[in-house]
N, C-alpha and C. Protein backbone atom coordinates (compact mmCIF):
# COMPACT_ATOMS: atom_id res chain seq x y z
N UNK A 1 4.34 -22.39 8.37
CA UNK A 1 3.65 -22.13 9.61
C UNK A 1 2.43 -21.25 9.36
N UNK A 2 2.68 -20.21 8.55
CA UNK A 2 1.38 -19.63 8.17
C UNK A 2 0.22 -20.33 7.75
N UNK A 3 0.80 -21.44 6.57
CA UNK A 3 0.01 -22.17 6.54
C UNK A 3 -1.26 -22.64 7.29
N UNK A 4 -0.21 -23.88 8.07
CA UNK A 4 -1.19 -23.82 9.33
C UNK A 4 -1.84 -23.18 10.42
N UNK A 5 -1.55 -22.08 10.30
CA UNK A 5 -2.09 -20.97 11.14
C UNK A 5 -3.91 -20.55 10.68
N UNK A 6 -3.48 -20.71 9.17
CA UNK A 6 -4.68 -19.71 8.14
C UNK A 6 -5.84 -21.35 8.65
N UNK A 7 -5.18 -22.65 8.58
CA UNK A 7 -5.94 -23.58 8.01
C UNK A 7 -6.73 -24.12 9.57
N UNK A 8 -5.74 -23.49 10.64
CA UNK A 8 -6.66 -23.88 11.58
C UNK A 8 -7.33 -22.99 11.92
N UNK A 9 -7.59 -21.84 11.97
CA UNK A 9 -8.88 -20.67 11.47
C UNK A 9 -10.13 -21.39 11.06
N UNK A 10 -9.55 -22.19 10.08
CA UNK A 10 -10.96 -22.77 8.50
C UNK A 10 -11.56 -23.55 9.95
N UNK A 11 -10.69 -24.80 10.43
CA UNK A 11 -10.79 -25.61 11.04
C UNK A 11 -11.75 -25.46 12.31
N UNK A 12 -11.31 -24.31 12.88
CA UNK A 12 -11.86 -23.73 14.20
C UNK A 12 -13.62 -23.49 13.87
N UNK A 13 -13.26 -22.70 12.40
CA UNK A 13 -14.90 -22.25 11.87
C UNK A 13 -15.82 -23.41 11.80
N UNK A 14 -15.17 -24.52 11.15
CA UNK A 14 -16.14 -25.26 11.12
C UNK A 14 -16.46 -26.29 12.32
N UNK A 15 -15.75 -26.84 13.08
CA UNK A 15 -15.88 -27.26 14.25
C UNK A 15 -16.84 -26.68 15.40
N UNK A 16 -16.46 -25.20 15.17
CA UNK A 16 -17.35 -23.89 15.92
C UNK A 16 -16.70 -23.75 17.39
N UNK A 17 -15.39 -23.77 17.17
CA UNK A 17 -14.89 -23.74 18.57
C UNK A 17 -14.63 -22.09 18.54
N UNK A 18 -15.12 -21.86 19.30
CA UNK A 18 -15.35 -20.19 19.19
C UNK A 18 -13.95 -19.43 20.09
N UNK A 19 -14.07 -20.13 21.19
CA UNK A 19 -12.45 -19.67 21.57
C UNK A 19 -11.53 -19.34 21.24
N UNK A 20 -10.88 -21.16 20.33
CA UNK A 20 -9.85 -21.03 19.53
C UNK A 20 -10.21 -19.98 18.28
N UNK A 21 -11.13 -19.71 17.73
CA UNK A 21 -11.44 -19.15 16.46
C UNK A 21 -11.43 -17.36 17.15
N UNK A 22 -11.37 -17.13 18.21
CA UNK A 22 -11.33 -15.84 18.25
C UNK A 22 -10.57 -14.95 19.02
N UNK A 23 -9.32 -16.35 19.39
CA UNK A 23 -8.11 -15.91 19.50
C UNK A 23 -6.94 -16.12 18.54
N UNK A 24 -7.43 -16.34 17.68
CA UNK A 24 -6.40 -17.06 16.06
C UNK A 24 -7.22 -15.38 15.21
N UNK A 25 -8.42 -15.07 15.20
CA UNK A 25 -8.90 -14.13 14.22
C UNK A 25 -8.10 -12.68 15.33
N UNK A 26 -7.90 -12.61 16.06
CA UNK A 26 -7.20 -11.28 17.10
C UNK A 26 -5.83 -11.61 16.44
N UNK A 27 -5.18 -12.72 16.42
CA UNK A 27 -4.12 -12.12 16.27
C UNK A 27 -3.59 -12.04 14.48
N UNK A 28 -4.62 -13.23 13.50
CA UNK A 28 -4.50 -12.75 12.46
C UNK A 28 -4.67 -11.04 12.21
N UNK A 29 -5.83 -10.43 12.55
CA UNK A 29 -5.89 -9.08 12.60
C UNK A 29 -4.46 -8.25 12.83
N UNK A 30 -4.18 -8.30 14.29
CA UNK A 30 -2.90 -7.43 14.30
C UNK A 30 -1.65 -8.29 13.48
N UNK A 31 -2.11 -9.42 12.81
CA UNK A 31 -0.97 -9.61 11.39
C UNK A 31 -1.24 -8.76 10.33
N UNK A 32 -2.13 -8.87 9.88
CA UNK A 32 -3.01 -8.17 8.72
C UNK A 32 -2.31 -6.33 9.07
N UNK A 33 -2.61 -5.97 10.24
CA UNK A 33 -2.77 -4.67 10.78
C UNK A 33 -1.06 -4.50 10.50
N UNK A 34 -0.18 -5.30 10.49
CA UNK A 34 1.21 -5.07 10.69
C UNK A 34 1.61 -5.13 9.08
N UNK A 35 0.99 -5.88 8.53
CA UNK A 35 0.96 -5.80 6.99
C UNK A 35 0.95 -4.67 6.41
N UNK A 36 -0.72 -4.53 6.42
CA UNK A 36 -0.61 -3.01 5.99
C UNK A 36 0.21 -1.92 6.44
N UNK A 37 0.44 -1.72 7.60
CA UNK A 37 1.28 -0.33 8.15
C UNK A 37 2.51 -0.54 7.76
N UNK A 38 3.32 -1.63 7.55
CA UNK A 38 4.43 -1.56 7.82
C UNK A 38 4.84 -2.12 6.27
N UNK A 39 3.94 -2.21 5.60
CA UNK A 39 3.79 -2.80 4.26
C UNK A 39 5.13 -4.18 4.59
N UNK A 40 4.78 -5.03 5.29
CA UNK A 40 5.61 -6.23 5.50
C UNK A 40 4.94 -7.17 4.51
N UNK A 41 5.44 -8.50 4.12
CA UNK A 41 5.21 -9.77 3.39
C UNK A 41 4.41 -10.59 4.70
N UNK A 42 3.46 -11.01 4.48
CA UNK A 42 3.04 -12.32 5.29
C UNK A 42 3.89 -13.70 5.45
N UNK A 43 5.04 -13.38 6.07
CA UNK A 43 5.22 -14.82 6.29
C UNK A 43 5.84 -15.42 7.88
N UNK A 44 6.51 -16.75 7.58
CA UNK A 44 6.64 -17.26 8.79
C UNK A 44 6.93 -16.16 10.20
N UNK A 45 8.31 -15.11 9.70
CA UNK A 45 8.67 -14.74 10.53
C UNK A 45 7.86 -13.23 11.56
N UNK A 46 7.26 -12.54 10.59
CA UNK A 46 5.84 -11.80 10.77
C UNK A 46 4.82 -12.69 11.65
N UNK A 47 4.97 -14.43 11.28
CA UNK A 47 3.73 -14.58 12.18
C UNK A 47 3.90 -14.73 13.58
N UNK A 48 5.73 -15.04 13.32
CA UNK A 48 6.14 -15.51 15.01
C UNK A 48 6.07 -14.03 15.90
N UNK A 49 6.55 -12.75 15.74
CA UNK A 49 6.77 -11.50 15.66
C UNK A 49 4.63 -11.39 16.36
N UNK A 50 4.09 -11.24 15.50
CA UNK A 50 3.09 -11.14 16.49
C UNK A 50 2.51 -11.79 17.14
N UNK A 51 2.76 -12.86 17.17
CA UNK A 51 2.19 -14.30 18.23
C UNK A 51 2.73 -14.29 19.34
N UNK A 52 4.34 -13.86 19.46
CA UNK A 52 5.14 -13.46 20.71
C UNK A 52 4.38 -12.20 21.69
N UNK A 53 4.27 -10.80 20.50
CA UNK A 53 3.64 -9.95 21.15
C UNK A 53 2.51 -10.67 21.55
N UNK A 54 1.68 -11.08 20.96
CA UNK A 54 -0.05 -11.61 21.68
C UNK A 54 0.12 -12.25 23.09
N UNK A 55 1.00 -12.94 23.25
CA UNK A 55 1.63 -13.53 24.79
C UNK A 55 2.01 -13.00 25.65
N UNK A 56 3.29 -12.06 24.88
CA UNK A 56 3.73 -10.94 25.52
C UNK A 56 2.17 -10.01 26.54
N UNK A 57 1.67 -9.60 25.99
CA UNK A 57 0.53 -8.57 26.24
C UNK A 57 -0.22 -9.70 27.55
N UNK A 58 -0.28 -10.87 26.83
CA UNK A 58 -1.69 -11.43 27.79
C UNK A 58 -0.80 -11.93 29.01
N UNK A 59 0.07 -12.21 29.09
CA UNK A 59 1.06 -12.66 30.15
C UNK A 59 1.12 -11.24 31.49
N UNK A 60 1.15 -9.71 30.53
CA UNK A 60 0.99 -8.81 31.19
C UNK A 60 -0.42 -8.50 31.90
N UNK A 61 -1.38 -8.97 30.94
CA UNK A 61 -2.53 -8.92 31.51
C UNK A 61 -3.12 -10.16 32.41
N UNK A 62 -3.17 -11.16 32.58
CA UNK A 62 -2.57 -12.00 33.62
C UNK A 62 -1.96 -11.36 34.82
N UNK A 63 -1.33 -11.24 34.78
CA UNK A 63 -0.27 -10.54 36.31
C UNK A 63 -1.44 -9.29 36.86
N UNK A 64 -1.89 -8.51 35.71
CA UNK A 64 -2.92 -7.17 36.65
C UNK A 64 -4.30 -8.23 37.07
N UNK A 65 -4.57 -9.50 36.34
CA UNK A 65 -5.82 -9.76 37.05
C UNK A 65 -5.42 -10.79 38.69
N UNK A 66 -3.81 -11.22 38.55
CA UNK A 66 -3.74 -11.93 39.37
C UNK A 66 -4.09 -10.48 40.52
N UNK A 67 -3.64 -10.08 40.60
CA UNK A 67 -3.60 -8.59 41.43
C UNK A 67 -5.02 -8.19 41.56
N UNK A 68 -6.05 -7.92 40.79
CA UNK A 68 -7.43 -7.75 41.08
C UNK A 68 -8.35 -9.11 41.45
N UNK A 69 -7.49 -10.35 41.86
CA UNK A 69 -7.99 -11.32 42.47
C UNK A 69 -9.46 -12.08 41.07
N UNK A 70 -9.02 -11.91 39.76
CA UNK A 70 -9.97 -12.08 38.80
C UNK A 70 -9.15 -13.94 38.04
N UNK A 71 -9.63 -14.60 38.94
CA UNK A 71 -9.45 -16.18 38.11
C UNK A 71 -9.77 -16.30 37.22
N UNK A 72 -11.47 -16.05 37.05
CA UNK A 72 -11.62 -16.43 35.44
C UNK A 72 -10.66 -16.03 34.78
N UNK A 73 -10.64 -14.73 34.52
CA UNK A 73 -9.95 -14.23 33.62
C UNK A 73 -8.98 -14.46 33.61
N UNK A 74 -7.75 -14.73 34.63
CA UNK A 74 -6.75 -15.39 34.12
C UNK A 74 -6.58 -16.84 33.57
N UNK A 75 -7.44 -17.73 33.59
CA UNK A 75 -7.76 -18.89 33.11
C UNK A 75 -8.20 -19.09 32.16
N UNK A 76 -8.84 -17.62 31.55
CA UNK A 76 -9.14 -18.03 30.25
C UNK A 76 -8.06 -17.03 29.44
N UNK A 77 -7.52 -15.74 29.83
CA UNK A 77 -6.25 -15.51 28.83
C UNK A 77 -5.32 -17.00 29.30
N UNK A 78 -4.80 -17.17 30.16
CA UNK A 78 -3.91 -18.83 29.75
C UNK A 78 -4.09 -19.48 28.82
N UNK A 79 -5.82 -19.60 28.70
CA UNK A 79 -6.57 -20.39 27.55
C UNK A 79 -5.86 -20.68 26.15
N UNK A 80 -6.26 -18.83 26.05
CA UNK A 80 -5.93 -18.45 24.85
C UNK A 80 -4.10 -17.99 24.65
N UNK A 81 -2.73 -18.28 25.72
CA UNK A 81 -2.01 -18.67 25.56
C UNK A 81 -1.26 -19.60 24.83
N UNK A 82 -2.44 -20.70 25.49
CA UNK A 82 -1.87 -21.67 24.99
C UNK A 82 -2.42 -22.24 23.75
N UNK A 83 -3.24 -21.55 22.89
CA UNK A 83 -3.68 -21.49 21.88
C UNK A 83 -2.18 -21.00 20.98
N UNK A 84 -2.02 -19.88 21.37
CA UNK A 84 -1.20 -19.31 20.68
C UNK A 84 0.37 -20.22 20.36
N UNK A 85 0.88 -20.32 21.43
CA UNK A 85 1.95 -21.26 22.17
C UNK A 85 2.11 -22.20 20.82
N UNK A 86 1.22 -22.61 20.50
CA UNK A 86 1.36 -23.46 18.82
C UNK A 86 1.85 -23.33 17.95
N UNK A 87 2.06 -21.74 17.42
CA UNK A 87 2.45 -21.43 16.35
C UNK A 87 3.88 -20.49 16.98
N UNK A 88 4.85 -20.75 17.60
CA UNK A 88 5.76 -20.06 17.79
C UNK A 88 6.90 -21.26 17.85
N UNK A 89 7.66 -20.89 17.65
CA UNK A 89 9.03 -22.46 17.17
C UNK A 89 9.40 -22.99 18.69
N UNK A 90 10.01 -23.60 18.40
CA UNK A 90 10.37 -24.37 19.62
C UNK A 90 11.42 -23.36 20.37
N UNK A 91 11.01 -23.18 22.04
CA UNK A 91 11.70 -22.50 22.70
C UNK A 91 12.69 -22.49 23.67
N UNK A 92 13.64 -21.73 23.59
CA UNK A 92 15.10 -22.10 23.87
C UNK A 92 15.17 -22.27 25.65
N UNK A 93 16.03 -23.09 26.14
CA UNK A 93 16.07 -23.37 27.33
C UNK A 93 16.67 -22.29 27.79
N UNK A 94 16.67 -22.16 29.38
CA UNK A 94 17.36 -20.92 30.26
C UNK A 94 18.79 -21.23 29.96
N UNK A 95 19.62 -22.65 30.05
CA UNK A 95 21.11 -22.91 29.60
C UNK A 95 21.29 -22.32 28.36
N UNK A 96 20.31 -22.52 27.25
CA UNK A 96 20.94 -22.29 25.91
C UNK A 96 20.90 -21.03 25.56
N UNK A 97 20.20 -20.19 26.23
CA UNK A 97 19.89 -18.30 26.11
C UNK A 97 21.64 -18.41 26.94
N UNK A 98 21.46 -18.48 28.16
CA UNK A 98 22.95 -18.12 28.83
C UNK A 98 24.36 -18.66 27.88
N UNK A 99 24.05 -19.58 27.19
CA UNK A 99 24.89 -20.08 26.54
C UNK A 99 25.69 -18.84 25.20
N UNK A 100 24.12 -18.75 24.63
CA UNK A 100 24.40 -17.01 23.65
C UNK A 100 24.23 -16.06 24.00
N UNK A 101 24.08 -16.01 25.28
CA UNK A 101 24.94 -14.72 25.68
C UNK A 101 26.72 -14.42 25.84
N UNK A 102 27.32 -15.89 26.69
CA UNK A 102 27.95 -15.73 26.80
C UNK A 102 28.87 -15.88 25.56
N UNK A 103 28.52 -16.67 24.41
CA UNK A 103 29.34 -16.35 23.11
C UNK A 103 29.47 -15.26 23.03
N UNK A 104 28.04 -13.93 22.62
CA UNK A 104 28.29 -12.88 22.09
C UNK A 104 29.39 -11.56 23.13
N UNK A 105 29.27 -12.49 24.63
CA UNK A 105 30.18 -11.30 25.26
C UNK A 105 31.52 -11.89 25.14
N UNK A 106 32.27 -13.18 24.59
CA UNK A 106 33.07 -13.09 24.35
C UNK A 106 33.86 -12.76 22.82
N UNK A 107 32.64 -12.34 22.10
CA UNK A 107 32.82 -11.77 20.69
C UNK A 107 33.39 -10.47 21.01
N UNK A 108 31.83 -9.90 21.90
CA UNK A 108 32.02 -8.39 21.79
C UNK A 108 33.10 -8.20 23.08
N UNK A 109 33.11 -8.70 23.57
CA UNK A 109 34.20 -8.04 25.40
C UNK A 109 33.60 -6.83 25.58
N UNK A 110 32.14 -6.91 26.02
CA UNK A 110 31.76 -5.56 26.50
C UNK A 110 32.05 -4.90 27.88
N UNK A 111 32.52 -3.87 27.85
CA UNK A 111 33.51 -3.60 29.18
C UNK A 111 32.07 -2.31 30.13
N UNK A 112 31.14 -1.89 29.62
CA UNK A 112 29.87 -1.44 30.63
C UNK A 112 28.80 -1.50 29.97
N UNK A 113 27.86 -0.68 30.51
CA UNK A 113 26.29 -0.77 30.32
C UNK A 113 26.57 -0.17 28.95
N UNK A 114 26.93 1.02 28.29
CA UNK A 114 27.46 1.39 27.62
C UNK A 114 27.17 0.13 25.62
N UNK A 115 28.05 -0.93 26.44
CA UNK A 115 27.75 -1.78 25.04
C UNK A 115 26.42 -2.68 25.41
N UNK A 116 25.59 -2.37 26.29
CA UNK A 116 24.46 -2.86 25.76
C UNK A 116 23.70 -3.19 24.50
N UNK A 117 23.76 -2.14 23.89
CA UNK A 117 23.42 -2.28 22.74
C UNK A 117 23.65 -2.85 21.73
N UNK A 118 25.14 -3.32 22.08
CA UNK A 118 26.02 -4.22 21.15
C UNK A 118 25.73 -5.56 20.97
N UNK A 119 25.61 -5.66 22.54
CA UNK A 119 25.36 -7.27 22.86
C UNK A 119 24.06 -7.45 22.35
N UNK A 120 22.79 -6.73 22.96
CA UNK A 120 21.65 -7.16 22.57
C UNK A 120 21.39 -7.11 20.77
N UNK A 121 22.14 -6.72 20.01
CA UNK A 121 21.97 -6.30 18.74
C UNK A 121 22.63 -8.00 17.98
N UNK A 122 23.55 -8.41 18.60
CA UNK A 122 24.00 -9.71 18.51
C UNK A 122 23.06 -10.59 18.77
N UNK A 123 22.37 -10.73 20.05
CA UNK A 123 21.96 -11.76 20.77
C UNK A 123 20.48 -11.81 19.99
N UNK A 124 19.52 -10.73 19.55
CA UNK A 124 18.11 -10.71 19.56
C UNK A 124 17.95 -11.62 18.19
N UNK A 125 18.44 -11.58 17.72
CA UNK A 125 18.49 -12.44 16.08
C UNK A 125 18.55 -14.19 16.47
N UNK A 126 19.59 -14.33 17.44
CA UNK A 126 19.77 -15.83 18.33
C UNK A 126 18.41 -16.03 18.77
N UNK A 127 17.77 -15.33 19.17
CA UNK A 127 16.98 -15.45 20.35
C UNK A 127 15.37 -15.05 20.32
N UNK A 128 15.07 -13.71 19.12
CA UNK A 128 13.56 -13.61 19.05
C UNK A 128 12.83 -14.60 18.45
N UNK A 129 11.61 -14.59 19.47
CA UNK A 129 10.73 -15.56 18.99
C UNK A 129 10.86 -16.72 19.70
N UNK A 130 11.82 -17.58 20.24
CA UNK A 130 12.07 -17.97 21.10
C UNK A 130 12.90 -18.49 22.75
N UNK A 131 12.85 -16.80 22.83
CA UNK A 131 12.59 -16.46 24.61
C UNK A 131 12.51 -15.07 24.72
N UNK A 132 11.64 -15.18 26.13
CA UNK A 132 11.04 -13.47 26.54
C UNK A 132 12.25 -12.85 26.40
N UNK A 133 12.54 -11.21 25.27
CA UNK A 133 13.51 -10.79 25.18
C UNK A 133 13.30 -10.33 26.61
N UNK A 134 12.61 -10.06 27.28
CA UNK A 134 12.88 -8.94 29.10
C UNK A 134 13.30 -9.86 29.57
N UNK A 135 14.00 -11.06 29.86
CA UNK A 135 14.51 -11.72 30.33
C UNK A 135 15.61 -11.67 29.89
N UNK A 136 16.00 -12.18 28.53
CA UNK A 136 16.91 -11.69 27.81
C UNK A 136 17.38 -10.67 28.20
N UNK A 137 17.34 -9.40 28.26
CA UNK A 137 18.00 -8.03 28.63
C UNK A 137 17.63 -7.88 29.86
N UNK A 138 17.04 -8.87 31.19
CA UNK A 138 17.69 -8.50 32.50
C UNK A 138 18.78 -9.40 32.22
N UNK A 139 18.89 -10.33 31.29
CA UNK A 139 19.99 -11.27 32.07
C UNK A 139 21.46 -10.78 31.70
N UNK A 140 21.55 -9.94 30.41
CA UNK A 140 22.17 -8.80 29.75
C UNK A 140 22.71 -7.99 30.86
N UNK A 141 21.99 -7.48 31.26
CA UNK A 141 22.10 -6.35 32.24
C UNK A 141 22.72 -6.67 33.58
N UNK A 142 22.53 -7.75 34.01
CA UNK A 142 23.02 -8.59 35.17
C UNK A 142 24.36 -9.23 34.99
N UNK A 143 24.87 -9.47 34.05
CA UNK A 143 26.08 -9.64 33.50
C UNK A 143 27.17 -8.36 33.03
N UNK A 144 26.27 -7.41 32.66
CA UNK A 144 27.13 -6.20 32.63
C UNK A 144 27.33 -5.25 34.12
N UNK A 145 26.64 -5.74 34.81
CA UNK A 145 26.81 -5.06 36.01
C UNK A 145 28.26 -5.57 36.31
């Protein structure tokens, strides 16, 4: 996946699609940036890890422009969503998240909020990268209630 990540960069450059090329160079950067700090390896799972965050963030930023009544701008972070949206694995349905949840609470039998931590420590390995963990841990949380 990195692969193709690096090669549609090349691709973007020479085509001159400036969009795609400068929402692929943002989030290579905070790869690069996660590299160095965290002295991590470049690979697949590093790339999914910040491609989630890059969504994560613009999905948040989205919601404040729906609120300042700013279309463009939410039309063009979508843009660059769905740019991203490419390089993240195929993502798990709302049945199949509920599905591992409910395995791991019949692993763990978590009896309050208490084993939160248990469950989600099970479940995030099932599940990062493909689906919003805050969904994930309301739906956690809604079950431990």
């Amino acid at each position: 996946m990195v692969e193709k990540f690096m090669e549609d960069i090349k691709t973007a450059m020479k085509s001159g699609d400036k969009e795609t090329l400068s929402v692929l160079r943002m989030a290579k950067g905070s790869m690069d940036k996660e590299r160095i700090d965290k002295k991590r390896e470049v690979n697949d799972e590093l790339l999914t890890e910040v491609i989630a965050r890059e969504i994560k963030t613009r999905n948040e930023s989205i919601k404040e422009f729906e609120k300042g009544g700013r279309t463009d701008l939410v039309e063009q972070t979508q843009n660059e969503i769905d740019v991203l949206k490419k390089y993240l694995p195929e993502q798990l349905s709302e049945e199949e998240v509920d599905s591992i949840i409910d395995e791991v609470f019949n692993e763990v039998k978590p009896e309050s909020m208490r084993d939160m931590g248990k469950v989600m420590g099970l479940v995030t390995p099932r599940v990062k990268g493909r689906y919003d963990m805050s969904e994930v841990s309301s739906k956690i949380k809604a079950k431990l209630s």
